[in-house]
Protein backbone atom coordinates (compact mmCIF):
# COMPACT_ATOMS: atom_id res chain seq x y z
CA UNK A 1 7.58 -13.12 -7.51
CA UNK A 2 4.94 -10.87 -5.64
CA UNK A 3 5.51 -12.23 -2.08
CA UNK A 4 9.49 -12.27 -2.94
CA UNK A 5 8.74 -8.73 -3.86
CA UNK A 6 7.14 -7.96 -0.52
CA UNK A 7 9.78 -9.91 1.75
CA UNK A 8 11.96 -7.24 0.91
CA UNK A 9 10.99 -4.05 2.64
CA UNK A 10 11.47 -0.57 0.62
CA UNK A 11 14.51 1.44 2.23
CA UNK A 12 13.43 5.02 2.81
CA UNK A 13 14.56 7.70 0.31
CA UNK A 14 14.61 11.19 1.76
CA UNK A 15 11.74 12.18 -0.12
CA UNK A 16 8.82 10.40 0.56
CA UNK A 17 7.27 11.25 -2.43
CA UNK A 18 10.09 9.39 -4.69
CA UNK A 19 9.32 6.08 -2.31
CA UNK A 20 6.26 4.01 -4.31
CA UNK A 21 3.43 2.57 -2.30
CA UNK A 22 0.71 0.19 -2.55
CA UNK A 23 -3.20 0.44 -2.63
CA UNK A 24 -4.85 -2.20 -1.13
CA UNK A 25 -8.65 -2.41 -1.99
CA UNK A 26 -10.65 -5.40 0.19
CA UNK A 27 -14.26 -5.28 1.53
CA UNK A 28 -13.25 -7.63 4.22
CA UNK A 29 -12.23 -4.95 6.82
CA UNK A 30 -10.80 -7.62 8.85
CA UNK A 31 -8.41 -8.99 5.63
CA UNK A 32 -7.80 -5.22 5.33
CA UNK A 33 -6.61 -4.91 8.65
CA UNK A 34 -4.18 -8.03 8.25
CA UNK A 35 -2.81 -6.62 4.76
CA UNK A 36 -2.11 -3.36 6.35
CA UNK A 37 -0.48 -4.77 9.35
CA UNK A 38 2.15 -6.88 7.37
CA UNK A 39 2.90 -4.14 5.55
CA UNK A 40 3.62 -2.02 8.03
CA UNK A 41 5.95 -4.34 9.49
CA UNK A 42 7.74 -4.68 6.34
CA UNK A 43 7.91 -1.01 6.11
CA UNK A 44 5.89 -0.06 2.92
CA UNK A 45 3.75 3.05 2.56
CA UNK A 46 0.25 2.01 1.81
CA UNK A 47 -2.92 3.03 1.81
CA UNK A 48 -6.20 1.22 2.40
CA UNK A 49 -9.71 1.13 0.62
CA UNK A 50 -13.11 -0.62 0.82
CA UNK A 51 -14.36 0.31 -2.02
CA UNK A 52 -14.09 1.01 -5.59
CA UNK A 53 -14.76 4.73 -5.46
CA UNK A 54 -12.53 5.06 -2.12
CA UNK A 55 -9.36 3.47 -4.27
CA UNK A 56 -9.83 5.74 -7.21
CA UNK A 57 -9.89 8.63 -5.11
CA UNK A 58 -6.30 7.57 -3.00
CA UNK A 59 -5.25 6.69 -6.69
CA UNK A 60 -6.33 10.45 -7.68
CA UNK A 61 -4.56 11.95 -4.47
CA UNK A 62 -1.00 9.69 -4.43
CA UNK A 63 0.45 9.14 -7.88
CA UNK A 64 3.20 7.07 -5.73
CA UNK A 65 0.68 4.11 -5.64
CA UNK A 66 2.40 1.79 -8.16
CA UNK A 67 1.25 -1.64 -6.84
């Protein structure tokens, strides 16, 4: 269901804001890396975090971040 999600890319809106994006929060900088690569090549916004207090604070800034 997830990964089905995720093999379709989001189309671009022409507001960037109305597009959702995804928070990915990993303390494995290398798994980070990976995550954020795939979804750039499927063409989802995202943004990336190490920590708990480094999510919380994109989740404070974006209030796209749905997944």
């Amino acid at each position: 269901m997830a990964s089905q999600a995720l093999a379709a890319p989001l189309r671009l809106l022409p507001s960037d804001a109305l597009v959702p994006s995804v928070l990915v929060v990993d303390d494995d900088r290398g798994a980070l890396q990976e995550c954020s690569r795939m979804l750039d090549e499927l063409g989802y916004r995202h943004h990336c975090a190490t920590t708990a207090r480094e999510a919380l604070a994109h989740l404070g800034q974006d209030q796209s971040i749905q997944i």
